[in-house]
C-alpha atoms as a PDB file:
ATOM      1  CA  UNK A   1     -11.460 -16.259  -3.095  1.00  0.00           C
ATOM      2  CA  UNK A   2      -8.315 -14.634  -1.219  1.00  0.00           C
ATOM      3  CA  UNK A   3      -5.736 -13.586  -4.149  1.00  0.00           C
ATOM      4  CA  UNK A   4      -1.806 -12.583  -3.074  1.00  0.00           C
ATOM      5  CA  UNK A   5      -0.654  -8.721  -4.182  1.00  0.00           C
ATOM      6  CA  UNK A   6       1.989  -6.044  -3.627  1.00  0.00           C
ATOM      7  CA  UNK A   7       0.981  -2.980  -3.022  1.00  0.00           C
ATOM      8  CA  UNK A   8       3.408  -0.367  -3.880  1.00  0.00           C
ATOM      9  CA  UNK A   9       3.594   3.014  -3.047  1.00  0.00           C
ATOM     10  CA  UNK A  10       5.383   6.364  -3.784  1.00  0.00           C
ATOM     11  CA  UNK A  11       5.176   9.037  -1.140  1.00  0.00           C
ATOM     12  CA  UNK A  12       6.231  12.869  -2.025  1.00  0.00           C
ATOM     13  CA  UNK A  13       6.976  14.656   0.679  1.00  0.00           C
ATOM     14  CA  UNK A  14       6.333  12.421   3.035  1.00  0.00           C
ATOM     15  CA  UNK A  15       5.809  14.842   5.918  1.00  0.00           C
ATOM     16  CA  UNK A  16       3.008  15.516   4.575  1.00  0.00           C
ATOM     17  CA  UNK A  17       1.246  12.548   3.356  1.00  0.00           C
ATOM     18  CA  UNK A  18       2.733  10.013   5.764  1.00  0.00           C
ATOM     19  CA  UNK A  19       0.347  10.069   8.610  1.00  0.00           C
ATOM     20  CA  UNK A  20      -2.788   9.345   6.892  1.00  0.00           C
ATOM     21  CA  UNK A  21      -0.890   6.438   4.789  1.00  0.00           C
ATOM     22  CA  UNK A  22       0.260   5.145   8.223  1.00  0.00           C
ATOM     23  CA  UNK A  23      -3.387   5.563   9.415  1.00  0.00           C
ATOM     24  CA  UNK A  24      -5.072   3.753   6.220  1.00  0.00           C
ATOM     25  CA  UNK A  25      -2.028   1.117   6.382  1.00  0.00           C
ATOM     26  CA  UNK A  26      -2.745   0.234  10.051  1.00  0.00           C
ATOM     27  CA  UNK A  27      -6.844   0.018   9.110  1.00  0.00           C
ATOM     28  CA  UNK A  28      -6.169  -2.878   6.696  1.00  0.00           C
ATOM     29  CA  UNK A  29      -3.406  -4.492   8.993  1.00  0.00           C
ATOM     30  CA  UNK A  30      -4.699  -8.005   8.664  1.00  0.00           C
ATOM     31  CA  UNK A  31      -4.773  -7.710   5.442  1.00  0.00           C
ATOM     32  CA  UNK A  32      -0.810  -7.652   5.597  1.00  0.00           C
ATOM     33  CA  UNK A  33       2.022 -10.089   5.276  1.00  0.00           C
ATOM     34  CA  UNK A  34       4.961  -8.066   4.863  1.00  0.00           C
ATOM     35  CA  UNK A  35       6.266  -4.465   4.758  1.00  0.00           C
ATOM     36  CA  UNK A  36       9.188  -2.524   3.412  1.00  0.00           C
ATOM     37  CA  UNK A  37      10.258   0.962   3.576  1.00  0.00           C
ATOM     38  CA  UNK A  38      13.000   2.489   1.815  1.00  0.00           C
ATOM     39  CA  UNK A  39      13.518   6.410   2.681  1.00  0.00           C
ATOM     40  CA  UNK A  40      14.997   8.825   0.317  1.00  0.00           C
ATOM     41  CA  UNK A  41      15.566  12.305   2.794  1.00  0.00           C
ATOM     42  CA  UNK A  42      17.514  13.877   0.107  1.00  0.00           C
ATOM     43  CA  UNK A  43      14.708  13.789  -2.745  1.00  0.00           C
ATOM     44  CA  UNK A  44      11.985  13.777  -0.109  1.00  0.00           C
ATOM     45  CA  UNK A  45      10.518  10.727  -0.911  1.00  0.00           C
ATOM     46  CA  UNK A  46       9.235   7.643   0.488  1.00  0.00           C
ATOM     47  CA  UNK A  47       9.086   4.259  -1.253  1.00  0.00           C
ATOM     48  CA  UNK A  48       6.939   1.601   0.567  1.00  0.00           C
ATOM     49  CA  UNK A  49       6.163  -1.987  -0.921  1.00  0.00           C
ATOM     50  CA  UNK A  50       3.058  -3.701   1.000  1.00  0.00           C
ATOM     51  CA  UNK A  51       2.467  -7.078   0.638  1.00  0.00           C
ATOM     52  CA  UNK A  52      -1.181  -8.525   1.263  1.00  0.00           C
ATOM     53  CA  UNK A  53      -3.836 -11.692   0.856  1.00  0.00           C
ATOM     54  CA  UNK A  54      -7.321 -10.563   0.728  1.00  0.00           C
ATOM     55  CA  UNK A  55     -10.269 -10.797  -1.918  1.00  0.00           C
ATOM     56  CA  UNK A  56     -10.003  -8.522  -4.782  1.00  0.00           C
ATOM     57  CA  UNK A  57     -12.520  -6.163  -3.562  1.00  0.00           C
ATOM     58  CA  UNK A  58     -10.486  -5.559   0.075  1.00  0.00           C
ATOM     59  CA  UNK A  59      -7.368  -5.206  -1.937  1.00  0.00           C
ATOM     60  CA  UNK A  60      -9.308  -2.300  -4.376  1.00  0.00           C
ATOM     61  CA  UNK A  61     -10.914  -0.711  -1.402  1.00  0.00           C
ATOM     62  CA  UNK A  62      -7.291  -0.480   0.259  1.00  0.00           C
ATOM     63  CA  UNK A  63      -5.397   0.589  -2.894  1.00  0.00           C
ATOM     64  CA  UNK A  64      -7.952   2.822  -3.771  1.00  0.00           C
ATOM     65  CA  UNK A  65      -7.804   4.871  -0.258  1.00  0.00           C
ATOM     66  CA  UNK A  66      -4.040   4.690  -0.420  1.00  0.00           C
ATOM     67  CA  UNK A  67      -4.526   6.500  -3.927  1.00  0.00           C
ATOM     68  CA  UNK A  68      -6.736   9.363  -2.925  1.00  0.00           C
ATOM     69  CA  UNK A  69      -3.934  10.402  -0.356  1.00  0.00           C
ATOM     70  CA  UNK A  70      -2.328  13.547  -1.288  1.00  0.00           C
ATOM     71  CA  UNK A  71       0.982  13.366  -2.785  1.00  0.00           C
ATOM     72  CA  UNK A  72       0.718   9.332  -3.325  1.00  0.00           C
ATOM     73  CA  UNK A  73       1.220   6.871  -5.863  1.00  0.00           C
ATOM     74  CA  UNK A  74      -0.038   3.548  -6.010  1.00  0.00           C
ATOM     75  CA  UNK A  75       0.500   0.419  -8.276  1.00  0.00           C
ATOM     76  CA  UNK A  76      -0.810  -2.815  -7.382  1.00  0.00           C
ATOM     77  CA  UNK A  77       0.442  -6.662  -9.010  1.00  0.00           C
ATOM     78  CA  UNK A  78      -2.012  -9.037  -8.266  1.00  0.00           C
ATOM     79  CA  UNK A  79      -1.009 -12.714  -8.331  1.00  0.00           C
ATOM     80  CA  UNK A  80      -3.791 -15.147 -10.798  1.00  0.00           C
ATOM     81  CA  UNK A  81      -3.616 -17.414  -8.295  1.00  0.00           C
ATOM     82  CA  UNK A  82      -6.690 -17.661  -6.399  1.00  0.00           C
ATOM     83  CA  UNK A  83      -6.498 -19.082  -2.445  1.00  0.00           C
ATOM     84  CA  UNK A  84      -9.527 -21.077  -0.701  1.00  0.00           C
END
């Protein structure tokens, strides 16, 4: 069973960290419904809120290789509802 989530991310320093993110976002792309980035230049900091519909253990493996990335944060909500 499919479940709904947001995936949200912090990225510090961004230059440093944003390729691979972009590179581990783009390997779970069907995964995604929506995407939002909000840039902050002047603290050097990226905030990015991913949402996605996928069984539980596609979202873990996805929020789980966003969180090894240097210089990430992750937090996931995951809705109760299940989807056939």
């Amino acid at each position: 069973m499919r479940k709904i989530a947001i995936i949200s991310a912090i990225l510090e320093n961004p230059g440093e960290c944003q390729k691979e993110f972009n590179e581990t976002v783009h390997q779970y792309q069907k995964m995604i419904r929506g995407r939002l980035g909000v840039p902050f230049p002047e603290e050097n900091i990226g905030a990015v809120s991913l949402t996605v519909m996928g069984t539980m253990d596609e979202i873990n493996s996805f929020t789980g290789k966003l969180g090894k990335i240097e210089h990430v944060s992750v937090k996931t909500a995951v809705s109760k509802k299940e989807i056939e």
